[in-house]
Protein backbone atom coordinates (compact mmCIF):
# COMPACT_ATOMS: atom_id res chain seq x y z
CA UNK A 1 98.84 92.46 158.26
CA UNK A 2 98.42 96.23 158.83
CA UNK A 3 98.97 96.89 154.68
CA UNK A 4 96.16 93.95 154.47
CA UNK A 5 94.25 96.23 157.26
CA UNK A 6 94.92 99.69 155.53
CA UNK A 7 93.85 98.22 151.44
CA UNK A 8 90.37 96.71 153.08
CA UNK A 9 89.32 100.32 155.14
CA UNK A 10 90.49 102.28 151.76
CA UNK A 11 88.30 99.60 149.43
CA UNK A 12 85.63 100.44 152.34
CA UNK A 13 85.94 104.32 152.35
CA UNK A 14 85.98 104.15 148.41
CA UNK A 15 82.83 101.49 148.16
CA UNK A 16 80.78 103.92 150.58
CA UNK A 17 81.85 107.52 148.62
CA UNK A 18 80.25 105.49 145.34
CA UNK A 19 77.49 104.70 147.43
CA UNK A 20 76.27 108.15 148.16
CA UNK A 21 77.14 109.40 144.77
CA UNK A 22 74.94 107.00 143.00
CA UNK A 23 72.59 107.05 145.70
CA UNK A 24 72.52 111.10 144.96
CA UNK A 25 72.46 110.73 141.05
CA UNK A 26 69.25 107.80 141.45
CA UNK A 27 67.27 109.99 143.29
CA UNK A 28 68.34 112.73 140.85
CA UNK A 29 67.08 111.20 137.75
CA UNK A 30 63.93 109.76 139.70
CA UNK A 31 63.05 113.36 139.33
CA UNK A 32 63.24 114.05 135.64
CA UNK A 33 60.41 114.49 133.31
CA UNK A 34 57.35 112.48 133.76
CA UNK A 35 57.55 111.10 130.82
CA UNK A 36 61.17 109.52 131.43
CA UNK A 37 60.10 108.19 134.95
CA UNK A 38 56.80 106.65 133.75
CA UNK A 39 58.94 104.81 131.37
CA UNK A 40 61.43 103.77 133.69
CA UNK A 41 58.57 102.31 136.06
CA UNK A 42 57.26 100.66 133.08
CA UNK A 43 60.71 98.99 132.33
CA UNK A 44 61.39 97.89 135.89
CA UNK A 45 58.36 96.82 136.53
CA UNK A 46 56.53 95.04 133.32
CA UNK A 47 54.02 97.91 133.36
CA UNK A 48 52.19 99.90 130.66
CA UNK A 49 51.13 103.47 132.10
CA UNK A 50 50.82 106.60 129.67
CA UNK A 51 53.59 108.10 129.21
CA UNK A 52 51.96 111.07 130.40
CA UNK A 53 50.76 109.80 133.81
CA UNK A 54 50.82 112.02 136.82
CA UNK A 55 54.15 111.49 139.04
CA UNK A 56 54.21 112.36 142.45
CA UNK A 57 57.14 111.59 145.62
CA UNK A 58 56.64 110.17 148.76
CA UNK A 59 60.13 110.54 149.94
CA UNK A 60 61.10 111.31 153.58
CA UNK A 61 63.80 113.86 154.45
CA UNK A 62 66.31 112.68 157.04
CA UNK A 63 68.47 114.91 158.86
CA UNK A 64 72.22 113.15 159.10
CA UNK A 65 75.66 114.37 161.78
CA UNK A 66 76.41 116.91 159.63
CA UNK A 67 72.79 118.59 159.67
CA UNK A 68 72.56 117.87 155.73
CA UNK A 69 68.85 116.99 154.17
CA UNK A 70 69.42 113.44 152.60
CA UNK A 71 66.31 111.44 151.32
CA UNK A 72 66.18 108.51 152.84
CA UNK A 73 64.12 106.76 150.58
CA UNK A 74 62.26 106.31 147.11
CA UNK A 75 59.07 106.54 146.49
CA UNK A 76 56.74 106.93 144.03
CA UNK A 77 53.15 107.24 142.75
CA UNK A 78 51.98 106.81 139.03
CA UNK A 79 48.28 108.18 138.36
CA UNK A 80 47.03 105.94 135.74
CA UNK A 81 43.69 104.73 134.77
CA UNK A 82 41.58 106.57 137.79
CA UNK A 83 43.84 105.03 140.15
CA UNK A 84 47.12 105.13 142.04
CA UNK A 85 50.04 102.72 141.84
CA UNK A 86 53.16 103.15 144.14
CA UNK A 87 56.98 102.22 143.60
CA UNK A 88 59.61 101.89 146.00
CA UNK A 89 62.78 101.88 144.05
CA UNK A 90 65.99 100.87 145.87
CA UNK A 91 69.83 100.49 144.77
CA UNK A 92 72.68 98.33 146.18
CA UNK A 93 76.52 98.24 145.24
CA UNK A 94 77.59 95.89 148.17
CA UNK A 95 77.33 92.47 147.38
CA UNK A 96 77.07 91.56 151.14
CA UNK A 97 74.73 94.14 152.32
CA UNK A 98 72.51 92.48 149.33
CA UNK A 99 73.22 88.74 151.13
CA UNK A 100 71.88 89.64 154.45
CA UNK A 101 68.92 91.17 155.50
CA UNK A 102 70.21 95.20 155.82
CA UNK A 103 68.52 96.02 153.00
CA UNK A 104 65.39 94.30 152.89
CA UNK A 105 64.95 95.60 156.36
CA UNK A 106 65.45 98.73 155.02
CA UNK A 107 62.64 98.70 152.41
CA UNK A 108 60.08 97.15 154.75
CA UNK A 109 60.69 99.51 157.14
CA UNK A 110 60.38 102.40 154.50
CA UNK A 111 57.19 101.08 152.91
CA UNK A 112 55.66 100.41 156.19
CA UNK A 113 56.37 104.10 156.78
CA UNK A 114 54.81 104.89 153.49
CA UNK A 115 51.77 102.44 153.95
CA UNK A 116 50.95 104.30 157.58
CA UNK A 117 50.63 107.46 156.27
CA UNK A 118 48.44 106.09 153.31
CA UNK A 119 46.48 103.63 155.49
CA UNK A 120 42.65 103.60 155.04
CA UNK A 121 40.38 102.72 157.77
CA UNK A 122 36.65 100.57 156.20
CA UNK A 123 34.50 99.02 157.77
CA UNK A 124 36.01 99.09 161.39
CA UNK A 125 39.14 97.51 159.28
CA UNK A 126 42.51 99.03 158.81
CA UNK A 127 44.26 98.99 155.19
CA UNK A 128 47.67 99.01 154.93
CA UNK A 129 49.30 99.00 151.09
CA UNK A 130 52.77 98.51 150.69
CA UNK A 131 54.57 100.13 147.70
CA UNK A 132 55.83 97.67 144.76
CA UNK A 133 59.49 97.30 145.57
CA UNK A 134 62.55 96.12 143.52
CA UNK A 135 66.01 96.61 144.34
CA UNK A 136 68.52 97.91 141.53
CA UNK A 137 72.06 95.74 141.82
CA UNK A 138 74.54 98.13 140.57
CA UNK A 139 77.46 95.18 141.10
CA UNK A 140 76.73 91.71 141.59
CA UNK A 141 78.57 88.27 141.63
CA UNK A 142 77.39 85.15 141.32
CA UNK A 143 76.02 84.83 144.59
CA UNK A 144 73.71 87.63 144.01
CA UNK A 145 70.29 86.48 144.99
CA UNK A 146 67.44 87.15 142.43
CA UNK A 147 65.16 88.01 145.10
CA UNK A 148 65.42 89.04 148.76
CA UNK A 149 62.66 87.53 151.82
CA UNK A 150 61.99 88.84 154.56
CA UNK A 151 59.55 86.78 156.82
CA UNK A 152 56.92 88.30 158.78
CA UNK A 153 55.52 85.86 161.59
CA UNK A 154 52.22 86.81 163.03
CA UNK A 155 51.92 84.24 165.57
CA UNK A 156 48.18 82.57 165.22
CA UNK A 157 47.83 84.42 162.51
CA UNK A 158 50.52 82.56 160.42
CA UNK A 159 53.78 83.78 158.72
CA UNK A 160 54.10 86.29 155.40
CA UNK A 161 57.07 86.98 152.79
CA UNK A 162 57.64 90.06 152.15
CA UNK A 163 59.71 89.20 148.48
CA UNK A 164 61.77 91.59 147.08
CA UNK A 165 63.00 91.45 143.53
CA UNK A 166 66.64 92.37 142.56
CA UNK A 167 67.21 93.68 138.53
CA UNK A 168 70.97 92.68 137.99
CA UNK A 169 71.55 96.25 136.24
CA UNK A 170 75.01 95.44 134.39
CA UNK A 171 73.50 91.88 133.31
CA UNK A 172 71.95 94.07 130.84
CA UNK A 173 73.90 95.84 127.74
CA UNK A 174 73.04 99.37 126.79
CA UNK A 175 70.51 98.42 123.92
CA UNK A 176 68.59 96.51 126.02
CA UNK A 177 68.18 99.19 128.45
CA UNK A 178 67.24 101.44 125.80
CA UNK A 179 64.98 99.05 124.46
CA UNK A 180 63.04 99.06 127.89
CA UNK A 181 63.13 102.59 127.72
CA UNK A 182 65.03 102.79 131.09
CA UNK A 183 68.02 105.24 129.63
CA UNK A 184 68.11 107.27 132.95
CA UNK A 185 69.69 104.89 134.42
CA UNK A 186 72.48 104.82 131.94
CA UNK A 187 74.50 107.30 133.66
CA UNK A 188 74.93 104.57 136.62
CA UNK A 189 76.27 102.15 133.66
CA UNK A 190 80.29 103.79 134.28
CA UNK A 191 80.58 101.08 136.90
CA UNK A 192 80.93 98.71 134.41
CA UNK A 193 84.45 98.87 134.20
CA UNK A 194 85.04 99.56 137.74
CA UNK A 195 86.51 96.60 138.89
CA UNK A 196 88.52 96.45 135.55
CA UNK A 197 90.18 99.66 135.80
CA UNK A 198 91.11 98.25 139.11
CA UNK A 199 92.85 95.63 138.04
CA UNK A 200 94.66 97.76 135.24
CA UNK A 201 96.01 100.40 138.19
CA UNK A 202 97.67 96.78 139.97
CA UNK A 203 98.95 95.56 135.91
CA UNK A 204 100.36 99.52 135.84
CA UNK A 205 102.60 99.29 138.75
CA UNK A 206 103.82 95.89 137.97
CA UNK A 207 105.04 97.83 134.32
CA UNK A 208 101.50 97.09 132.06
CA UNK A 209 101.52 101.22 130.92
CA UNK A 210 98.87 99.77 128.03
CA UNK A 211 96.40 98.27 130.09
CA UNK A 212 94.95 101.71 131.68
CA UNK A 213 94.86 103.07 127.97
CA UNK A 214 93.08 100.29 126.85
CA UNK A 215 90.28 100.24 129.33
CA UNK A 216 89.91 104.18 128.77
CA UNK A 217 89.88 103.93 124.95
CA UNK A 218 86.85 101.59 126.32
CA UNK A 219 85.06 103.81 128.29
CA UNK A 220 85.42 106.22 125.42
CA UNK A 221 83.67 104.34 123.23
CA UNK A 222 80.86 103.01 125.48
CA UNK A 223 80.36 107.07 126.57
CA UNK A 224 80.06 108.65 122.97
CA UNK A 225 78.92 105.92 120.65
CA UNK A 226 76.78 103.76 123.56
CA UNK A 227 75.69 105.59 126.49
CA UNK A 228 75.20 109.87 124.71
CA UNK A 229 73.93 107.83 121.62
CA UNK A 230 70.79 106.40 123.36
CA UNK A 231 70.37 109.67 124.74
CA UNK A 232 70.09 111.34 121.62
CA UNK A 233 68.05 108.62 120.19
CA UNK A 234 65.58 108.26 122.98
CA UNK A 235 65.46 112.54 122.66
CA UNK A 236 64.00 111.51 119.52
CA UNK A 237 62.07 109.05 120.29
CA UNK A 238 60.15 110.92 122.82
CA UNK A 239 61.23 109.39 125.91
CA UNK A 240 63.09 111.90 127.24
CA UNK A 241 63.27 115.53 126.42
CA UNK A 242 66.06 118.01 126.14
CA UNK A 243 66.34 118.72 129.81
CA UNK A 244 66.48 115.37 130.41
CA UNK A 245 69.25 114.62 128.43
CA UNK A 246 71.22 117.65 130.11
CA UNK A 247 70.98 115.78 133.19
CA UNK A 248 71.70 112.70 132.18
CA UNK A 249 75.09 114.03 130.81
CA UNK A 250 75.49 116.26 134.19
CA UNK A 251 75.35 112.96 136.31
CA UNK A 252 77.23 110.92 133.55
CA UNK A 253 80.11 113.21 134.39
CA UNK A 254 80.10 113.49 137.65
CA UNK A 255 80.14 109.79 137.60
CA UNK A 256 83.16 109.89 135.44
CA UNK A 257 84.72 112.28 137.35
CA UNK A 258 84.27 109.89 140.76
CA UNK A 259 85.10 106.98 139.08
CA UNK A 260 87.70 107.94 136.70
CA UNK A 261 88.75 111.70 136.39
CA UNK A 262 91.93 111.34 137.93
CA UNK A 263 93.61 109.18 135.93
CA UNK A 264 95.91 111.09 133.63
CA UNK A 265 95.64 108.61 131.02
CA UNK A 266 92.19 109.07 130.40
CA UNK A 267 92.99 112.60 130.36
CA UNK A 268 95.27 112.03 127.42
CA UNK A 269 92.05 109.54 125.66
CA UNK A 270 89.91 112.78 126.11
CA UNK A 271 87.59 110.37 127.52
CA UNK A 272 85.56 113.24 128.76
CA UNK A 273 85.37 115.64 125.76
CA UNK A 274 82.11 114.61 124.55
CA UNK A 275 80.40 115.24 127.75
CA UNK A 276 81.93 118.38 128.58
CA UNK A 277 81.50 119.97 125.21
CA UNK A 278 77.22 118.85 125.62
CA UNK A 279 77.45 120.51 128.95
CA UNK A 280 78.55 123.66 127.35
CA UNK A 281 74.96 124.18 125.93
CA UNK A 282 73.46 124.27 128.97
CA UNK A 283 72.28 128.02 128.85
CA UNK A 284 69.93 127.12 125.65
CA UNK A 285 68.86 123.67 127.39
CA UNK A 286 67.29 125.51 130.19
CA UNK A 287 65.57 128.02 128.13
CA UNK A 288 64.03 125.26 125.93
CA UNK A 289 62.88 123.54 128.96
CA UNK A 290 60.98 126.24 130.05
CA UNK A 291 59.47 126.90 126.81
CA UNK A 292 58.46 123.35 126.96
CA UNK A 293 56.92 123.34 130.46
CA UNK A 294 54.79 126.11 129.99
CA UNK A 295 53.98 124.85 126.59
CA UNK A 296 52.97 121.56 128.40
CA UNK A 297 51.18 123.04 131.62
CA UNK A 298 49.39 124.63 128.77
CA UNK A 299 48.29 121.43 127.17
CA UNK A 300 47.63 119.56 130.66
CA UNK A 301 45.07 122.41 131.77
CA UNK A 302 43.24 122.05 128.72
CA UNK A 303 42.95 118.35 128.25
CA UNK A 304 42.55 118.16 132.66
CA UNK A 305 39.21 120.68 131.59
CA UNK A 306 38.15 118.48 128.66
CA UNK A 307 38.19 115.16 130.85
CA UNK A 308 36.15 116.64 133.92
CA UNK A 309 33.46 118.31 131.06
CA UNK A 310 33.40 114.48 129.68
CA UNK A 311 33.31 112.86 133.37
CA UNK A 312 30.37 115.31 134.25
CA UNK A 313 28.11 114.46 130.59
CA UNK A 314 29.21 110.64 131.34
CA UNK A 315 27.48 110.98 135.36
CA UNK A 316 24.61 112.64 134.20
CA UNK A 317 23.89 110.15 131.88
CA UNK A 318 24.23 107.61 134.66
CA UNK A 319 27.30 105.94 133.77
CA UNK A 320 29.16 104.56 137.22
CA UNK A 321 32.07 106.46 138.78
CA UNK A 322 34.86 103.71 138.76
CA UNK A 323 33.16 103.19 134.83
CA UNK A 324 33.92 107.21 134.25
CA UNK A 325 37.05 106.94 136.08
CA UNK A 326 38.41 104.39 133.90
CA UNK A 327 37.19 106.27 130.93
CA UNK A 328 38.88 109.96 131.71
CA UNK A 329 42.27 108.58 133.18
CA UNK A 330 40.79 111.15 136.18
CA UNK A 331 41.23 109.66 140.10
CA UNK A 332 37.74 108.18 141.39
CA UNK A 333 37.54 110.79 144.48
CA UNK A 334 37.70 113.34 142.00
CA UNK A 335 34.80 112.06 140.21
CA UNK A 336 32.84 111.29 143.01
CA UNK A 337 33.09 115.10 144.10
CA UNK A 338 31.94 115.72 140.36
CA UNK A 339 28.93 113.73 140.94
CA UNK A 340 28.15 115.66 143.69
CA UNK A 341 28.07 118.49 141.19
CA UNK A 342 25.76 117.49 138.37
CA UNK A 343 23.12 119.74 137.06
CA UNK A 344 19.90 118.98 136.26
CA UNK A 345 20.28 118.16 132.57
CA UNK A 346 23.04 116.95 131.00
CA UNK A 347 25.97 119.05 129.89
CA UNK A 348 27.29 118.79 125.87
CA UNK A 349 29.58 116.16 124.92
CA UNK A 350 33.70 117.81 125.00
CA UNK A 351 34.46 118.32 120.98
């Protein structure tokens, strides 16, 4: 009974140190280029933004016992089409925290946070917007629910449901993920073989040596000719840049390294080899990154200038704000405060 005991806290101790590590590496990758978040919302979430949209964070710092910063949740904001669109991405790896209502509590408690301190007040009326959530399951079973309700009961007013989707990550295979353009998310994909490799240890000590070597020749093979692949080919596809794809690998291996660096086995595979010789090159991946940024800030100045001289020629010529808006990709307050602006003829048309 106390061996039953001991195996369930250890499987609890383990399940909550994966926790925070993927936890850390989601909200790592949820900062990435803007490019490779835009077309991770657009994956999740059925949408079609630029790939160049404006990205900006609405996450709140929490302050835990051990006085460490942790962000408690994420949000996001894509700038698209003179307007704003917000995200609230989530990710669960216990099956029965998914069942019950800790987490959905969790999210409408977050996003009410997030609506309060975006409310708008018209008209003597009070606006509150939620966020768009979904909740990543990084493990499920068969019980996993497809979507999560909470119900809000107002009383007179009548009763809500506040529905929260679930995306059953390992459901998918690594091309489709890289079809949907969500290959940030790949290095979260080593859990795959979690529960196997569990197993194997338990076939090990009852004299299976192979099984172990089998899964890692596995994980091998999903690492350098699955996962690193779609890196490389999304770095050519545009998705993700260079930088990117230096973080990806930096989170891929520290995920192995959680998950399976201590097996010697996998040693022996050289399992790891791949990653570790990438993350060798990081010293010329930084520099090109900062090439690229400033080549980019650059660009962004210059077409930000060419949109406002359009906006302005498109106002004086009488054309409606949420028209110009729509027409410039620029947010409507902005163009409202450049229709405050116009001269007294109109200016030339951008070339």
């Amino acid at each position: 009974m106390q061996e039953s005991k001991d195996t369930e806290t250890s499987n609890e101790v383990k399940t909550n140190s994966i926790r925070q590590l993927y936890d850390k590496i989601l909200k790592r990758i949820l900062t990435l280029s803007a490019w490779a978040v835009v077309n991770l919302i657009n994956g999740l979430f059925g949408m079609n933004f630029p790939p160049g949209s404006k990205v900006t964070y609405n996450w709140t710092e929490n302050v835990d016992d051990e006085l460490e910063k942790t962000i408690s949740d994420a949000i996001l904001t894509i700038h698209a089409w003179g307007k704003c669109y917000s995200y609230h991405i989530e990710a669960e790896i216990n099956t029965a925290d998914t069942n019950n209502s800790t987490i959905v509590l969790r999210i409408f408690e977050y996003g009410l946070r997030d609506a309060l301190r975006h409310r708008v007040t018209e008209d003597g009326k009070t606006k509150l917007k939620f966020p768009q959530p979904i909740i990543i399951l990084l493990e499920h079973n068969s019980n996993s629910p497809d979507e999560v309700t909470l119900t809000l009961d107002f009383g007179a007013s009548g009763e809500i449901d506040f529905v929260v989707p679930t995306m059953k990550f390992l459901d998918y295979s690594i091309e489709e993920l890289d079809k949907k353009r969500m290959v940030i998310l790949l290095p979260l994909y080593l859990l795959k073989f979690r529960k196997q490799v569990d197993k194997s240890k338990k076939l090990r000590n009852k004299g299976d040596a192979e099984a172990l070597r089998r899964d890692a020749r596995a994980i091998k093979d999903m690492i350098d000719n699955g996962i690193l692949k779609a890196i490389d080919e999304n770095i050519e596809a545009g998705v993700i840049d260079n930088y990117d794809a230096y973080v990806l690998t930096e989170m891929l291996s520290k995920m192995y390294e959680n998950l399976y660096g201590g097996l010697d086995v996998f040693k022996e595979e050289g399992v790891d080899s791949k990653m570790d010789d990438r993350l060798v090159l990081r010293i010329d991946v930084e520099v090109s990154k900062a090439r690229k940024e400033a080549a980019l800030e650059a660009a962004l100045a210059a077409t930000l200038a060419n949109s406002r001289l359009i906006a302005r020629n498109l106002l004086a010529k009488g054309i409606v704000p949420e028209l110009v808006a729509e027409a410039t990709n620029l947010p409507i307050e902005e163009i409202k405060s450049l229709q405050l602006e116009l001269p007294d003829q109109p200016l030339p048309v951008a070339s």
